[in-house]
Protein backbone atom coordinates (compact mmCIF):
# COMPACT_ATOMS: atom_id res chain seq x y z
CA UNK A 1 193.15 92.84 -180.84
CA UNK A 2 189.82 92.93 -182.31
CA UNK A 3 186.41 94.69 -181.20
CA UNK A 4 183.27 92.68 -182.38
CA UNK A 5 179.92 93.56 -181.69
CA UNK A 6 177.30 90.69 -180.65
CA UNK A 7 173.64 90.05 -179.89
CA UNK A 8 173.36 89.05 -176.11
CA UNK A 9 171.93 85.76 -177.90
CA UNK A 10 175.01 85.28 -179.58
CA UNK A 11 177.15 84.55 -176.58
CA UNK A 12 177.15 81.64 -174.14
CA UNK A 13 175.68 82.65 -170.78
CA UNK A 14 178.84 80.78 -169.46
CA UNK A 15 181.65 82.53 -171.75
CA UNK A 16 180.39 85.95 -170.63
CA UNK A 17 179.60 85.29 -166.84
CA UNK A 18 183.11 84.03 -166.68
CA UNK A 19 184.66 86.96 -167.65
CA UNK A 20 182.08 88.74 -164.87
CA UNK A 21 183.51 86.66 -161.97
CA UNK A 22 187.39 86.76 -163.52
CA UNK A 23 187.09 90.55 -163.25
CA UNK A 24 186.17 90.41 -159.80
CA UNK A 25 182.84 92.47 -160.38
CA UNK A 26 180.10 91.60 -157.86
CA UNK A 27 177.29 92.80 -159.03
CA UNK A 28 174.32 90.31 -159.85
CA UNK A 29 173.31 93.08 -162.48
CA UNK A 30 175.95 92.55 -165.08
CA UNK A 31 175.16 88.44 -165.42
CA UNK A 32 174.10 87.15 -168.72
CA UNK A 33 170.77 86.02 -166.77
CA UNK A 34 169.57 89.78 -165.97
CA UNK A 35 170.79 90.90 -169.00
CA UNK A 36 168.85 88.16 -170.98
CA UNK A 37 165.59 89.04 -168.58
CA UNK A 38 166.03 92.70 -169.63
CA UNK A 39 166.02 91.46 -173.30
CA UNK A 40 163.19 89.68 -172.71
CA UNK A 41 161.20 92.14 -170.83
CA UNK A 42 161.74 94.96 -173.40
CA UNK A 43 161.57 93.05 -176.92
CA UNK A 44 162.06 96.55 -178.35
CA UNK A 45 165.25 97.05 -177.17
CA UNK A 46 168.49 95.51 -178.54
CA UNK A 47 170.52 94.07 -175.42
CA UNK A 48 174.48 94.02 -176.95
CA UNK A 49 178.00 92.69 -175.93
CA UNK A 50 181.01 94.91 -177.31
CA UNK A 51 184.28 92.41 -177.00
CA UNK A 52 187.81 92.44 -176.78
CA UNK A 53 189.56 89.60 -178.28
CA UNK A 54 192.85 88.37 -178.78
CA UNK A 55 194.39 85.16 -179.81
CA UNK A 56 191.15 83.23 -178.67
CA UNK A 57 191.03 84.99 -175.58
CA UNK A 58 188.32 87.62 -174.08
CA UNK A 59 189.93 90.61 -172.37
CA UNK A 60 187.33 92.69 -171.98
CA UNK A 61 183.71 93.73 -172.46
CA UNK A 62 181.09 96.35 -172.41
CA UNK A 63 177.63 95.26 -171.95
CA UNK A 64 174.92 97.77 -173.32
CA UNK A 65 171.45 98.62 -174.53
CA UNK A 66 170.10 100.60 -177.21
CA UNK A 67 166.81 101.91 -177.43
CA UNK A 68 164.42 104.82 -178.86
CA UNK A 69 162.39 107.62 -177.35
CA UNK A 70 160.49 110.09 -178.59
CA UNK A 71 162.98 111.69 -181.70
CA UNK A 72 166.07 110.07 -180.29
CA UNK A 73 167.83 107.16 -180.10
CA UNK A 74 169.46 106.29 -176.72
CA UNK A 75 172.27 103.64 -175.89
CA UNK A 76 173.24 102.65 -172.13
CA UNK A 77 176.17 101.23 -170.84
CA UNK A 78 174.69 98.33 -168.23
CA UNK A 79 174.00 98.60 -165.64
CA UNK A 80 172.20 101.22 -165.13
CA UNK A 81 173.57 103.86 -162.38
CA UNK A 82 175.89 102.04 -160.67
CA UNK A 83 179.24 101.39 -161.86
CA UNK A 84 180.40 98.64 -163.72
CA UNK A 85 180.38 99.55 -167.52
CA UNK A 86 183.61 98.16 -168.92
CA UNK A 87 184.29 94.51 -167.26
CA UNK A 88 188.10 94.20 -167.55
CA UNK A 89 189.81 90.61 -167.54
CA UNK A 90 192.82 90.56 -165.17
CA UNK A 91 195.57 91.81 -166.37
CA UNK A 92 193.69 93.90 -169.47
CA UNK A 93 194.99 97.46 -168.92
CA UNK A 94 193.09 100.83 -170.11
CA UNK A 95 194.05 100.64 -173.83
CA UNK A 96 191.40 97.78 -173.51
CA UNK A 97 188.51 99.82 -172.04
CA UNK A 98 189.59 102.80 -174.01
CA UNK A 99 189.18 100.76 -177.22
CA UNK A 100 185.82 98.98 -175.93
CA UNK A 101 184.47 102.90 -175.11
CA UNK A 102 185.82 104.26 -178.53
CA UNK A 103 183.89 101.45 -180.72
CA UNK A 104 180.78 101.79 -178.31
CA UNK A 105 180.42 105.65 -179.22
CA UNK A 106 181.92 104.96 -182.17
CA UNK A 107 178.15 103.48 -183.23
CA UNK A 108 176.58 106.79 -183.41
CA UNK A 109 178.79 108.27 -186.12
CA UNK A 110 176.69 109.44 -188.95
CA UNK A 111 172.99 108.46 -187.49
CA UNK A 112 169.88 110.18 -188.51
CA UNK A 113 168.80 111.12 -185.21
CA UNK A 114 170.40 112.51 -182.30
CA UNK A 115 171.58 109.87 -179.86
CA UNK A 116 171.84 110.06 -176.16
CA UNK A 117 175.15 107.99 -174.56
CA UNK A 118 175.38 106.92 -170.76
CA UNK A 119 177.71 105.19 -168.97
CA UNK A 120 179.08 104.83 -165.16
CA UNK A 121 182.51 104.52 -163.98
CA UNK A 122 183.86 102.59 -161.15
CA UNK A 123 186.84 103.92 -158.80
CA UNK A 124 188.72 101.16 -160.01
CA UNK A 125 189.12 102.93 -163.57
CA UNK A 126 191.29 106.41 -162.85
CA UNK A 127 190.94 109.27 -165.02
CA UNK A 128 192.10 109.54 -168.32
């Protein structure tokens, strides 16, 4: 399995709202059209797709956003406050969100300035 990293640009508006409505998650907020309006609202901030691949096929994915204020560098998991965060293909188990979490933080190692991580879970995800 490989983690990749992409520009919201980079991926079809129809590869990643399929794995939205696979995943059962209902939430108009985690489409590739909101998260290409927030990308165009906020030209400043860098709107990105962590995803899980294997053999050709996506099994997972963490939308996000990273921005700066002030002397810090911040980096939400989208949407905002409600929860969503790691959009699971049926059938991908935790090892898949664990991985998509661990690369996502992951980011941060070793950066100048401090950096300020948020993300929401939904009941569907049990601890650990």
């Amino acid at each position: 399995m490989k983690i990749e990293d992409y520009s919201l640009s980079s991926i079809q508006s129809d590869t990643w709202d399929r794995l939205v409505e696979d995943a059962g998650v209902k939430s108009p907020f985690c489409r590739h059209a909101w998260l290409s309006l927030i990308a165009a609202s906020f030209p400043d901030w860098r709107v990105g797709l962590l995803l899980a691949e294997q053999s050709g096929e996506i099994l997972g994915g963490l939308p996000y956003v990273d921005s700066r204020a002030f002397f810090r560098q911040q980096s939400h998991c989208l949407p905002w406050g409600t929860p969503a965060g790691v959009i699971l293909a049926p059938g991908a188990g935790g090892e898949v969100a664990g991985l998509l979490i661990e690369r996502w933080a992951g980011r941060f190692r070793g950066a100048r300035l401090p950096w300020r991580l948020a993300i929401t879970f939904p009941d569907r995800y049990p601890p650990g």
